[in-house]
Protein backbone atom coordinates (compact mmCIF):
# COMPACT_ATOMS: atom_id res chain seq x y z
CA UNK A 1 -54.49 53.96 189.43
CA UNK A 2 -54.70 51.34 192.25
CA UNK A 3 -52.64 48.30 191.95
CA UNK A 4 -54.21 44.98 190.74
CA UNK A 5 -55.52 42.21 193.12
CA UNK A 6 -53.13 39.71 193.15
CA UNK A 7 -54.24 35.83 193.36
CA UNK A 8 -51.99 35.57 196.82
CA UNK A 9 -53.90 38.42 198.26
CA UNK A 10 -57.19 36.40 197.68
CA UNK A 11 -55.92 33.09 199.13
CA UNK A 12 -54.88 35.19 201.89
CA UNK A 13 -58.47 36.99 202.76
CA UNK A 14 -59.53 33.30 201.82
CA UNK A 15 -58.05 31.87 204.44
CA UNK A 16 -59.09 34.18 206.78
CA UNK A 17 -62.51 33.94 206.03
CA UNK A 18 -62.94 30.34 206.10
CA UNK A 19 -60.86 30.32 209.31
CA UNK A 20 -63.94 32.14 210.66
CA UNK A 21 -65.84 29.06 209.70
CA UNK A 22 -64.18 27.18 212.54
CA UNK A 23 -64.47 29.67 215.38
CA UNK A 24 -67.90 31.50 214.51
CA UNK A 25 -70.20 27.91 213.64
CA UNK A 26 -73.53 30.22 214.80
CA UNK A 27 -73.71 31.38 211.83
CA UNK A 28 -72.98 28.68 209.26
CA UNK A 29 -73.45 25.02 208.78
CA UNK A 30 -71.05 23.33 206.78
CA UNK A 31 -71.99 19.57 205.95
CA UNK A 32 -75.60 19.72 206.85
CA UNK A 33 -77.48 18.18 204.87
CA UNK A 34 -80.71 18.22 206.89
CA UNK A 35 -81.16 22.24 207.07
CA UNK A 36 -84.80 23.33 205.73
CA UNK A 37 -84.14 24.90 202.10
CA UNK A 38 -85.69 28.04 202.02
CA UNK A 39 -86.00 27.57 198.23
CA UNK A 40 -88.28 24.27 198.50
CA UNK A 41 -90.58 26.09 201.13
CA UNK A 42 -91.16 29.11 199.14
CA UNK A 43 -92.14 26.71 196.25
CA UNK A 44 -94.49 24.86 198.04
CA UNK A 45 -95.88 27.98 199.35
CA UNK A 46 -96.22 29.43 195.96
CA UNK A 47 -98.37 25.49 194.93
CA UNK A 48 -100.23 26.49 198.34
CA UNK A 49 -101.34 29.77 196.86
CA UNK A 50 -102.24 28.24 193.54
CA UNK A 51 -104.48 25.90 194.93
CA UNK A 52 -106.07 28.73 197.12
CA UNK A 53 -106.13 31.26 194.81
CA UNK A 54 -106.70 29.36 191.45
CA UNK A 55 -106.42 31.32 188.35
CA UNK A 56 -104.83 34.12 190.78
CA UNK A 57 -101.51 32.64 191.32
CA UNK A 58 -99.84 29.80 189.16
CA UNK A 59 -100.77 29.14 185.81
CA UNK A 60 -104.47 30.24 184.22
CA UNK A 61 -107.52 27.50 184.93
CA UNK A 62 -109.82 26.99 182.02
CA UNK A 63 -112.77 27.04 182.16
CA UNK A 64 -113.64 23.34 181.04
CA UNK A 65 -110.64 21.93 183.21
CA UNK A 66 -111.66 19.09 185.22
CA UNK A 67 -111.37 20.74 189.01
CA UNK A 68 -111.25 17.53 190.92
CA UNK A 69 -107.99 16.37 188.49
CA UNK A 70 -106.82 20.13 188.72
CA UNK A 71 -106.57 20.00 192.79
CA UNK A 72 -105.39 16.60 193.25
CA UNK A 73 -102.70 16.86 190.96
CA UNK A 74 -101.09 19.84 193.18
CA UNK A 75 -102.28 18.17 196.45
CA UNK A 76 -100.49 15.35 195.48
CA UNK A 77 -97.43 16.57 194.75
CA UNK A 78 -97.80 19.75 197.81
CA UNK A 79 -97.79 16.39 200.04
CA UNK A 80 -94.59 14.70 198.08
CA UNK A 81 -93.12 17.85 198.60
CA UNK A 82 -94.35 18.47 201.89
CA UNK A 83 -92.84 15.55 202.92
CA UNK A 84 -89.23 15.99 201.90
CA UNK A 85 -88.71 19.34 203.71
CA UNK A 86 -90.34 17.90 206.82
CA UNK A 87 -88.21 15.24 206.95
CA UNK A 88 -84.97 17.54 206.44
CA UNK A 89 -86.38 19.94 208.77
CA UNK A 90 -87.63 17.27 211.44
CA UNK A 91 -84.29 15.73 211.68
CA UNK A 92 -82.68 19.11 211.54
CA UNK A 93 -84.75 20.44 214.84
CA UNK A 94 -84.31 17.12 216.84
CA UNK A 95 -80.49 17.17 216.60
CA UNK A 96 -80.09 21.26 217.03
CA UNK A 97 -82.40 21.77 220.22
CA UNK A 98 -85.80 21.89 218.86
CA UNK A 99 -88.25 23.35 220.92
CA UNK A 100 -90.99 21.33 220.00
CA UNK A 101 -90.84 18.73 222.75
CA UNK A 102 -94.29 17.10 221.49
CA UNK A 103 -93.85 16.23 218.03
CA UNK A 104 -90.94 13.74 219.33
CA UNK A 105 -92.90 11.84 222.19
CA UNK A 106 -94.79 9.09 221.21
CA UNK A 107 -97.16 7.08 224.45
CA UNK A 108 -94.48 6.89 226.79
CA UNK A 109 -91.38 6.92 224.88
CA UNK A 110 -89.30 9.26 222.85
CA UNK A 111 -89.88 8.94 218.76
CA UNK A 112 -87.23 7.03 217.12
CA UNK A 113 -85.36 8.75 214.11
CA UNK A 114 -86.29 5.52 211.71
CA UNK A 115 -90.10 6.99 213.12
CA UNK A 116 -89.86 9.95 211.25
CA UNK A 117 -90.54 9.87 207.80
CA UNK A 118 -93.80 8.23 209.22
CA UNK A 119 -94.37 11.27 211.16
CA UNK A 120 -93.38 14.07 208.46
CA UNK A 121 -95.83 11.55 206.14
CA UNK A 122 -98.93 12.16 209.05
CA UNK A 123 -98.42 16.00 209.48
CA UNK A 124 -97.92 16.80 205.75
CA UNK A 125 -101.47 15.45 205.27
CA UNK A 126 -103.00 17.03 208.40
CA UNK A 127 -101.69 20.09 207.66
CA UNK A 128 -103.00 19.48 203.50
CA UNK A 129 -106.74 18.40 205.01
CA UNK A 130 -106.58 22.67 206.36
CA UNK A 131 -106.85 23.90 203.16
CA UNK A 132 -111.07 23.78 202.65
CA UNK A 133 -111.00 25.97 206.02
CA UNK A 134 -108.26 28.09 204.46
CA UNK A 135 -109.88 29.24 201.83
CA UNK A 136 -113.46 29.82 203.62
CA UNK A 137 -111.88 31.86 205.86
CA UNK A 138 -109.59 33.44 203.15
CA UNK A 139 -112.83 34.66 201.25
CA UNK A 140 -114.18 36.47 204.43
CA UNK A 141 -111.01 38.53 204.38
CA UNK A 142 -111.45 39.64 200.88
CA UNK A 143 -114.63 40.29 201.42
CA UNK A 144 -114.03 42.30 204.15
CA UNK A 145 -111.02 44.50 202.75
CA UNK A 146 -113.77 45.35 199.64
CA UNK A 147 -116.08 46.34 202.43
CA UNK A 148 -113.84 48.56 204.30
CA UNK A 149 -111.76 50.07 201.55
CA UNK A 150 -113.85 52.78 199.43
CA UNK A 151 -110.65 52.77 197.31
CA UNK A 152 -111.18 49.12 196.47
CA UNK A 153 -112.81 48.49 192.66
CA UNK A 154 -112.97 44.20 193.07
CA UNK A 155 -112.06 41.54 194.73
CA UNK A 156 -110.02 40.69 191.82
CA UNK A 157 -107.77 44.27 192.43
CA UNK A 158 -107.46 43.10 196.60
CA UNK A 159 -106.24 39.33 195.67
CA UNK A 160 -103.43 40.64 192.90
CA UNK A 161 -102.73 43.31 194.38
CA UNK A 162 -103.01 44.24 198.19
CA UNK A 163 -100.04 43.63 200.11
CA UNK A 164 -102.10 43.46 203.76
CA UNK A 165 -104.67 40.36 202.11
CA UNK A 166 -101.00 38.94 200.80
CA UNK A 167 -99.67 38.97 203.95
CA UNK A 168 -102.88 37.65 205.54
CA UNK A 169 -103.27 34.82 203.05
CA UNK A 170 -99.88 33.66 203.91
CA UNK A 171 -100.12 33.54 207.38
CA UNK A 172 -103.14 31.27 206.99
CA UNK A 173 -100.73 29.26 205.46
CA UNK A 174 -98.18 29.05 208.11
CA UNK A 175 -100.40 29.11 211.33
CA UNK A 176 -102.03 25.67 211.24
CA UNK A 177 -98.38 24.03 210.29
CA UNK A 178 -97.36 26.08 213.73
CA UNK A 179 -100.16 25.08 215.44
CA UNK A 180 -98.89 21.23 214.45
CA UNK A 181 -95.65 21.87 216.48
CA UNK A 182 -93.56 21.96 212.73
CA UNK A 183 -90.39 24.27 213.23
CA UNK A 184 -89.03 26.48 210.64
CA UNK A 185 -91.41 25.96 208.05
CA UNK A 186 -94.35 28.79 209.10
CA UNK A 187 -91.39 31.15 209.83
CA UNK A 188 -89.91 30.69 206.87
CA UNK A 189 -93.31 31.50 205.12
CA UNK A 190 -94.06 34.32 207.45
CA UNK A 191 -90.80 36.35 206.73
CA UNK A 192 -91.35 35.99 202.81
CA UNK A 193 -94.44 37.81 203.39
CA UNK A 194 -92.65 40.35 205.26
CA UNK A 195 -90.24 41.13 202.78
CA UNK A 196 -92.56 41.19 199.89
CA UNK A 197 -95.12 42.99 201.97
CA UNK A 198 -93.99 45.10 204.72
CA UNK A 199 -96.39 43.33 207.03
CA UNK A 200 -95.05 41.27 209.96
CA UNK A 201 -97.26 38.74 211.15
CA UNK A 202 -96.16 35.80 213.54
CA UNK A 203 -97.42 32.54 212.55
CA UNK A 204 -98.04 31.81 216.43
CA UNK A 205 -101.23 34.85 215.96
CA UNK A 206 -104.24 33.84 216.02
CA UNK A 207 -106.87 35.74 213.63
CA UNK A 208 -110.46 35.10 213.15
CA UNK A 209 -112.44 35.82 209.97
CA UNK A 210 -112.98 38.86 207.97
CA UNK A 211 -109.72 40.46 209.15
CA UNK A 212 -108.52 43.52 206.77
CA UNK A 213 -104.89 45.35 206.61
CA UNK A 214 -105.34 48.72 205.25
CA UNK A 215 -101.93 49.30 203.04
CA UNK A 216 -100.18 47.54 205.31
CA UNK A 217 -96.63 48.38 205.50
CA UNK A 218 -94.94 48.34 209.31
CA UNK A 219 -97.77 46.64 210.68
CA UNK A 220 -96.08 43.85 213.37
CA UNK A 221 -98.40 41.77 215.14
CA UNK A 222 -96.65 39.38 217.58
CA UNK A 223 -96.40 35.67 218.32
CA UNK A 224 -99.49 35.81 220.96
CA UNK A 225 -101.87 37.99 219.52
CA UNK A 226 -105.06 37.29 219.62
CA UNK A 227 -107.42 38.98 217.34
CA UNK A 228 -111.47 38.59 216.54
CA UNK A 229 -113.49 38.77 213.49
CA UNK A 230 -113.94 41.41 211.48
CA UNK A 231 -110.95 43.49 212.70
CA UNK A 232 -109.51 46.55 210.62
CA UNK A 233 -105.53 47.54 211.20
CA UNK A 234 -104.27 50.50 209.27
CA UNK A 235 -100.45 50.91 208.13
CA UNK A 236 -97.84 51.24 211.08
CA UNK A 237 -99.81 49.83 213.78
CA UNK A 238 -98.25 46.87 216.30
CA UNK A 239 -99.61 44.64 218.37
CA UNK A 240 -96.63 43.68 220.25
CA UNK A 241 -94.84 43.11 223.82
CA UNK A 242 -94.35 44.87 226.63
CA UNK A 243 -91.51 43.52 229.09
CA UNK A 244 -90.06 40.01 228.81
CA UNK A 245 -89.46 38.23 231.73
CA UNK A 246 -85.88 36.88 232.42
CA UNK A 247 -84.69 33.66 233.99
CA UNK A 248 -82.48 33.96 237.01
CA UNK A 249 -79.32 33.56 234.07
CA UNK A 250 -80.43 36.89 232.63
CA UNK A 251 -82.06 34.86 229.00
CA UNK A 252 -85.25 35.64 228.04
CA UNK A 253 -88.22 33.38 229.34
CA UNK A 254 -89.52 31.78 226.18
CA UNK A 255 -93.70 31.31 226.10
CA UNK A 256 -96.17 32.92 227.85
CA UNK A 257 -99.00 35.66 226.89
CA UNK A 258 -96.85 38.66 225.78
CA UNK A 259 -99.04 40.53 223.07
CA UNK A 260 -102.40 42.13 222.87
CA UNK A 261 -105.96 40.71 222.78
CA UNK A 262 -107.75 42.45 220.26
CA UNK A 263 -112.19 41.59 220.28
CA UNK A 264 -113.84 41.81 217.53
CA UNK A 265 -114.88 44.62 215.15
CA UNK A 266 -112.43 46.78 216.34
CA UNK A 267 -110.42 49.45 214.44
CA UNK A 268 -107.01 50.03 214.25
CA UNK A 269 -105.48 53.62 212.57
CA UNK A 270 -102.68 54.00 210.97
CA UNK A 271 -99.44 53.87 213.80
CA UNK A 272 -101.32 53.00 216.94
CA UNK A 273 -99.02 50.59 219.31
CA UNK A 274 -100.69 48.63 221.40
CA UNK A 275 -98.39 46.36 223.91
CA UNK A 276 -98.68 43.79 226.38
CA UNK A 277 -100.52 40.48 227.33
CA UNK A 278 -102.88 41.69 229.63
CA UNK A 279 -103.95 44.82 226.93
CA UNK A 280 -107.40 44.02 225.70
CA UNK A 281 -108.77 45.96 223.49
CA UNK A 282 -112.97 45.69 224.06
CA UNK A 283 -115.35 44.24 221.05
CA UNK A 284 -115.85 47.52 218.86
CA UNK A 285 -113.34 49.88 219.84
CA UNK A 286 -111.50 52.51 217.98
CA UNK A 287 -107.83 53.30 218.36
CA UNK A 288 -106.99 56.41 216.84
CA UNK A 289 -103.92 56.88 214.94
CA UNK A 290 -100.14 57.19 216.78
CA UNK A 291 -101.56 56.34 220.30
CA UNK A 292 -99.72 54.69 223.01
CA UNK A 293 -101.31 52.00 224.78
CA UNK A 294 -100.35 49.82 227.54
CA UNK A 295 -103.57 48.66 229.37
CA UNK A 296 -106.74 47.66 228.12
CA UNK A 297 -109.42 49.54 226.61
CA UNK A 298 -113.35 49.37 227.06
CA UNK A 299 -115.76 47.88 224.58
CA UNK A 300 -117.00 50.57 222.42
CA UNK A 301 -114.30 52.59 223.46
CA UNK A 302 -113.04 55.56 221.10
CA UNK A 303 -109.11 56.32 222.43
CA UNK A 304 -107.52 59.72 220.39
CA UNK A 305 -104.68 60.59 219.92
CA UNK A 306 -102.65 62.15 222.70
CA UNK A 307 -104.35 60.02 225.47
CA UNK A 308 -101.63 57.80 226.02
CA UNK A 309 -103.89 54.88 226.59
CA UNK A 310 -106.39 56.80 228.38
CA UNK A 311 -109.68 55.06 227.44
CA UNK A 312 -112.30 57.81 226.28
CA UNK A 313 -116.27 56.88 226.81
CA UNK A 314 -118.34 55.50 223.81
């Protein structure tokens, strides 16, 4: 029988611990009160969905409710919300190195800090004034997930239920708040998808209409991706970089086209990689499953597997 824990032995480890506090600050931030919570984006993501997918997510919609009242009571408070973890996340970025040079310049001067509230107020209602496109574009990719799956009974089974339209709906979500320049946020969004999904998307991608994930998990499509309309991935299949260029220091060059181009109508099977940013793959192609590919591939195009990229004729 091992002897109990004493409460000297845990002020000890305590101490250690929390020495590590003041040597290793990467990975904590003690006193900030500006960091993005993760638990206020997840809940405005989860109003998002309600007000995308009403009667789907959030509470049931009768029938007689009054859908004007209904939207702008959840707009309004998306955009109170909205604005609180921009603020916090704004502040956050411009003290800690944020990358996102343009949200801060303002004619020919630098934004204030007393500016921003004003400017978390703009983008949370620029960002809010998406949501009719969102949810056009969001019905194409139902519709096109009950066209491509045989398996597929209703549109009601692919909105509860698929994890590759969950993924998808998300990411339209997140990509026009990237597009805005907002740090944190879409990423934040993003990786909740992953975990609940198994589908990696980048809110930096860019994905036309009617795009379908067939089951879904391991699919990674990266930052600059490019996709078309009515594009079909399988499980397993990424869209993701070749080489990174490095800066004479040895870090990573940040920017630039690294991932795939992918035209429209084309199919994806299940474990296909497809890597770099000058890979096209041509309008209408089909990538079989577990190929390698590394350079681009004609329209029309059929590529099997064990070709290694090779490009097969229509």
């Amino acid at each position: 029988m091992t002897d109990r824990i004493t409460e000297s032995q845990l002020q000890e480890l305590a101490g250690q611990v929390a020495g590590t506090y003041r040597h290793d600050g990467v990975i904590n931030r003690i006193g900030e009160k500006d960091l993005p919570s993760q638990t206020m984006v997840l809940g405005i993501l989860q109003q998002l969905l309600t007000v995308v997918f009403p009667g789907y997510h959030g509470e049931p919609v009768p029938w007689e409710t009054d859908l004007q009242a209904f939207v702008a009571e959840h707009l309004s408070r998306l955009h109170a919300d909205l604005v609180v973890v921009l603020n916090q996340t704004l502040r956050f970025s411009r003290r800690h190195g944020c990358s996102c040079a343009e949200l801060w310049t303002e004619g020919e001067g630098e934004l204030p800090e007393m500016e921003i509230p004003r400017l978390a107020d703009r983008l949370a209602m620029e960002y809010l004034e998406h949501l009719p496109d969102i949810r056009a574009i969001l019905r194409t990719d139902v519709q096109a997930a009950y066209e491509g799956d045989p398996a597929a009974i209703s549109t009601d089974e692919i909105i509860l239920c698929y994890p590759g339209l969950f993924a998808i709906a998300v990411h339209r979500l997140a990509h026009p708040l990237q597009v805005l320049g907002v740090p944190l946020i879409p990423r934040i969004m993003n990786e909740w998808a992953h975990h609940r999904s198994g589908v990696d998307i980048h809110p930096g991608a860019r994905i036309g209409e009617g795009f379908f994930i067939d089951h879904g998990t391991g699919t990674v499509i990266g930052e600059t991706t490019v996709i078309g309309t009515r594009v079909k991935l399988y499980q397993g299949v990424t869209l993701g970089a070749l080489s990174f260029k490095r800066n004479p220091d040895g870090t990573l060059v940040k920017g630039g086209q690294r991932h795939p181009t992918v035209e429209d109508e084309v199919t994806i099977y299940a474990g296909a990689t497809i890597l770099g940013g000058q890979t096209t793959i041509g309008r209408g192609a089909v990538i079989g499953g577990g190929v390698w590919i590394t350079s681009s591939v004609a329209a029309g195009a059929r590529v099997q597997g064990g070709k290694h990229g090779v490009s097969l004729a229509p």
